[in-house]
C-alpha atoms as a PDB file:
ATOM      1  CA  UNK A   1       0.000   0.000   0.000  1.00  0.00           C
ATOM      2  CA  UNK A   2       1.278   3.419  -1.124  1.00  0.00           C
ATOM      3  CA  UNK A   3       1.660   6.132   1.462  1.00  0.00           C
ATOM      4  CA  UNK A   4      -0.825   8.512   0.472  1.00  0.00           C
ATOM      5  CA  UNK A   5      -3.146   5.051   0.136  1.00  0.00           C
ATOM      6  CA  UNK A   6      -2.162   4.440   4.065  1.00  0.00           C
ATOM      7  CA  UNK A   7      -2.997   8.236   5.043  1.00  0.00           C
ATOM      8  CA  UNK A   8      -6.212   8.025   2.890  1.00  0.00           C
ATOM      9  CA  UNK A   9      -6.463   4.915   4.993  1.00  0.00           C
ATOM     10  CA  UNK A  10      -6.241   6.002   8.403  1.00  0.00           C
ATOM     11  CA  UNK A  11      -8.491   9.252   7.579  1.00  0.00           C
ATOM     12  CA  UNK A  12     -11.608   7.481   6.712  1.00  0.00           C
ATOM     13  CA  UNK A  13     -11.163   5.017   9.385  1.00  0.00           C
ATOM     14  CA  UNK A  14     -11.352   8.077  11.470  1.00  0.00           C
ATOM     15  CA  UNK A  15     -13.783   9.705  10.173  1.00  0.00           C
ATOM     16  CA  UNK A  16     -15.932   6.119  10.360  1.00  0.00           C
ATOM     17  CA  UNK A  17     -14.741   5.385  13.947  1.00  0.00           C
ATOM     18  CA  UNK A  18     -15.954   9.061  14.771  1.00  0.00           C
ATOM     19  CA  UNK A  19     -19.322   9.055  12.854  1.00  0.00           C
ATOM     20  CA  UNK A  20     -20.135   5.476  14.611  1.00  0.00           C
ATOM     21  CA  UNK A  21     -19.514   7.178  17.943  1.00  0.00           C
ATOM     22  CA  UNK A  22     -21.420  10.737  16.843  1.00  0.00           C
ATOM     23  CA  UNK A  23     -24.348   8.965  16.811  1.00  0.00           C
ATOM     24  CA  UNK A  24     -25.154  10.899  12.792  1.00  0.00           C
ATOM     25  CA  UNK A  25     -26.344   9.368  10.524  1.00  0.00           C
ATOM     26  CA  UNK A  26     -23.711   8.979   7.517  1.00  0.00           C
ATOM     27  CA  UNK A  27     -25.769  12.097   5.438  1.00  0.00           C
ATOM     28  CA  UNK A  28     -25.754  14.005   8.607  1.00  0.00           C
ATOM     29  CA  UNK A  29     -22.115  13.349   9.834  1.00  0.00           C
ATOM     30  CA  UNK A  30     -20.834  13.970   5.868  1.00  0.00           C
ATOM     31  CA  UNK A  31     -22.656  17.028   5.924  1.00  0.00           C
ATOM     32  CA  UNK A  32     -21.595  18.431   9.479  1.00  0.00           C
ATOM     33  CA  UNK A  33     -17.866  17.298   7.841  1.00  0.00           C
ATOM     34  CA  UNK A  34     -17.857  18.443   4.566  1.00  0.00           C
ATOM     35  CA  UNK A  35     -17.508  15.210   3.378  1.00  0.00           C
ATOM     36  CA  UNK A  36     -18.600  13.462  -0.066  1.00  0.00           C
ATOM     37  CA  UNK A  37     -21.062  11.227   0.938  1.00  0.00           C
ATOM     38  CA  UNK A  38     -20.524   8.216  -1.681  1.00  0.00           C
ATOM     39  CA  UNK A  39     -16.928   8.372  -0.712  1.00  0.00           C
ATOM     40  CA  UNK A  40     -17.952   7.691   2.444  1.00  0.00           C
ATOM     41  CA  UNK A  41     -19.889   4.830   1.258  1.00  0.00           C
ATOM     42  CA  UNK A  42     -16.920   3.707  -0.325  1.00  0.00           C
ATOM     43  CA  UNK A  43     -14.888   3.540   2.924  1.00  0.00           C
ATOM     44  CA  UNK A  44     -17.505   2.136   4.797  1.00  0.00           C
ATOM     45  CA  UNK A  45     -17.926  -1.002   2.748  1.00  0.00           C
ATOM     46  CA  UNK A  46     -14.034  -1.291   2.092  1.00  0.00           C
ATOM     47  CA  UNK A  47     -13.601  -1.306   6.044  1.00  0.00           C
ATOM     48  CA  UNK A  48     -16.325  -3.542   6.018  1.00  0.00           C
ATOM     49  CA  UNK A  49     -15.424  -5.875   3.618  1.00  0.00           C
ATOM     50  CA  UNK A  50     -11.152  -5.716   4.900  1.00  0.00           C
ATOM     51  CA  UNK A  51     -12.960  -6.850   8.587  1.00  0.00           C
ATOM     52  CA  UNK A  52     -15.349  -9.627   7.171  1.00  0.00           C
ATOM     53  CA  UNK A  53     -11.740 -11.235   5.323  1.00  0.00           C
ATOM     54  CA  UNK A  54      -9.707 -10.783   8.678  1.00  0.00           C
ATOM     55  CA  UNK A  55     -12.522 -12.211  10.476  1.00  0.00           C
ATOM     56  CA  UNK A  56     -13.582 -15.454   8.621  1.00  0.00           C
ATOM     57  CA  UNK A  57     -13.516 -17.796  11.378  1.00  0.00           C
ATOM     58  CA  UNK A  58     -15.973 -15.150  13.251  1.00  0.00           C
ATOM     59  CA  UNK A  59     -19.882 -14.807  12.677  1.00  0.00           C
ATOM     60  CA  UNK A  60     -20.520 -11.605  12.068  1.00  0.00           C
ATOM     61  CA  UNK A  61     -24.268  -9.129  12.039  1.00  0.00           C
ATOM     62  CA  UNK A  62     -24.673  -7.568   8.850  1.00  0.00           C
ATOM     63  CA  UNK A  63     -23.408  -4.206   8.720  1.00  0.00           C
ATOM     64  CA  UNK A  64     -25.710  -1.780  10.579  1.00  0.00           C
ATOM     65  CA  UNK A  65     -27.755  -4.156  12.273  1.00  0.00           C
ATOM     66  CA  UNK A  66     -27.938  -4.577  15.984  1.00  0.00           C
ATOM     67  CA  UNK A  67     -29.596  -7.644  17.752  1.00  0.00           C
ATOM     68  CA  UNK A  68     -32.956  -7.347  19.069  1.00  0.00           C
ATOM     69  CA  UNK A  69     -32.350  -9.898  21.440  1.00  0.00           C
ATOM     70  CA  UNK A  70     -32.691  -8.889  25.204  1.00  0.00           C
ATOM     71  CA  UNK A  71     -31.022 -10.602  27.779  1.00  0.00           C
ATOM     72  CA  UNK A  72     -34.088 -11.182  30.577  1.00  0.00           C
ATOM     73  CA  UNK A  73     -33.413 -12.021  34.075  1.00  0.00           C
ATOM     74  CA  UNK A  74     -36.404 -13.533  36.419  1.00  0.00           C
ATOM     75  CA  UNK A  75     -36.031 -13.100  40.197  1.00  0.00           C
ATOM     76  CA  UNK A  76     -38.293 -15.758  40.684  1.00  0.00           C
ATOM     77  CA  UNK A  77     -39.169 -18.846  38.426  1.00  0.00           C
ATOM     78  CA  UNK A  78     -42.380 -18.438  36.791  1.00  0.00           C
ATOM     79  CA  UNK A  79     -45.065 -21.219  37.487  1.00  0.00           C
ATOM     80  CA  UNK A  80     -47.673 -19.804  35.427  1.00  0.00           C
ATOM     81  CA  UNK A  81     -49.572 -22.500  33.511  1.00  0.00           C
ATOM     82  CA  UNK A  82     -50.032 -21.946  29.803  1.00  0.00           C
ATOM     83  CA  UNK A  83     -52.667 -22.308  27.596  1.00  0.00           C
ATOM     84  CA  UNK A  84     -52.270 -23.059  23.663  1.00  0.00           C
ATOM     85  CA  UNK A  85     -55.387 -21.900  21.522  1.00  0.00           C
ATOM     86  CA  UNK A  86     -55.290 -23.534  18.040  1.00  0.00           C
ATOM     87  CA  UNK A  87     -56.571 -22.539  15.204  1.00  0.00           C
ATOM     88  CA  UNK A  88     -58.960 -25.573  14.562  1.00  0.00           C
ATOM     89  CA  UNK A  89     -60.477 -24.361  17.914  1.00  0.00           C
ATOM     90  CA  UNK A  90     -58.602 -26.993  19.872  1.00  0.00           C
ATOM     91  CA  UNK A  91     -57.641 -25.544  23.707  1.00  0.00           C
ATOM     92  CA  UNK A  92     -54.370 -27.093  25.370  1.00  0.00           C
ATOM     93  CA  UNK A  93     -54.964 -25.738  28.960  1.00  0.00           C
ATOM     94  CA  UNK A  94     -52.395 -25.993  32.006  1.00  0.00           C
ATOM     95  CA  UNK A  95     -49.471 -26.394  30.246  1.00  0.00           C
ATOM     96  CA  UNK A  96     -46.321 -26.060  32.689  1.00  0.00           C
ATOM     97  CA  UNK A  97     -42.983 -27.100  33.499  1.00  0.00           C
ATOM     98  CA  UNK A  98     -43.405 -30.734  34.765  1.00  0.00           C
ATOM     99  CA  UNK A  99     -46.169 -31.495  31.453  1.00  0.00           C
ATOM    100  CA  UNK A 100     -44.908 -29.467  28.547  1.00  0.00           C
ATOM    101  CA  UNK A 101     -43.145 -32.704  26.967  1.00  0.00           C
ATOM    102  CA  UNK A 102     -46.903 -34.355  26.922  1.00  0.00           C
ATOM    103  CA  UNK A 103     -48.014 -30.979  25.830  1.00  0.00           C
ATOM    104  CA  UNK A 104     -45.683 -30.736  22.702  1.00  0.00           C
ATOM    105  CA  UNK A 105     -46.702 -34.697  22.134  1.00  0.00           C
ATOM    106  CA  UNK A 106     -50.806 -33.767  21.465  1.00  0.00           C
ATOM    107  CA  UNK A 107     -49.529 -30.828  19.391  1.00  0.00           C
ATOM    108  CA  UNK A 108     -47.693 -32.904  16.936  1.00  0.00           C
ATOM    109  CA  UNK A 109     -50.562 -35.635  16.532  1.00  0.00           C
ATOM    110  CA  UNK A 110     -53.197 -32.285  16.560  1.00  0.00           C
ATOM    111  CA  UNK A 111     -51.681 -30.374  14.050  1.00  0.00           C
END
């Protein structure tokens, strides 16, 4: 890699690092920086795409994307029965903890 290739480099992967942080979108954060907004696009997906190749062995969340997973913690366990509604009318009623392996039994032979 050249040396004005490395500073071109390490100035976009600034102004990336800095716009991820800002909380801006990329439009707003090109604006606010005078920046050319499909150059930015550029180094975005170049920094991208140099990560995915360094990172093979690692699963990785498409670019952007955050999970929408949330970890829950229960102070207690719950004990609350369940009840299954189908749409053939069929009611499963009382489903819990110590019968749910009976329970997922009469839904396969129901459905």
């Amino acid at each position: 890699m050249s040396q004005l290739s490395q500073q071109q480099h390490s100035v976009w992967t600034e102004h990336l690092q800095n716009q991820h942080k800002s909380g801006l979108t990329r439009k707003a954060y090109c604006e606010a920086n005078k920046l050319n907004y499909h150059q930015f696009g550029y180094w975005k997906k170049k920094a991208s795409s140099n990560e995915a190749s360094s990172n093979k062995s690692k699963p990785s969340m498409p670019s952007g994307s955050q999970s929408k997973f949330v970890s829950v913690n229960l102070s207690a366990p719950v004990s609350a029965d369940l009840t299954l509604s189908l749409p053939n009318g069929i009611v499963l009623s009382g489903i819990n903890e110590s019968n749910h392996t009976l329970a997922a039994s009469m839904m396969d032979k129901l459905i």
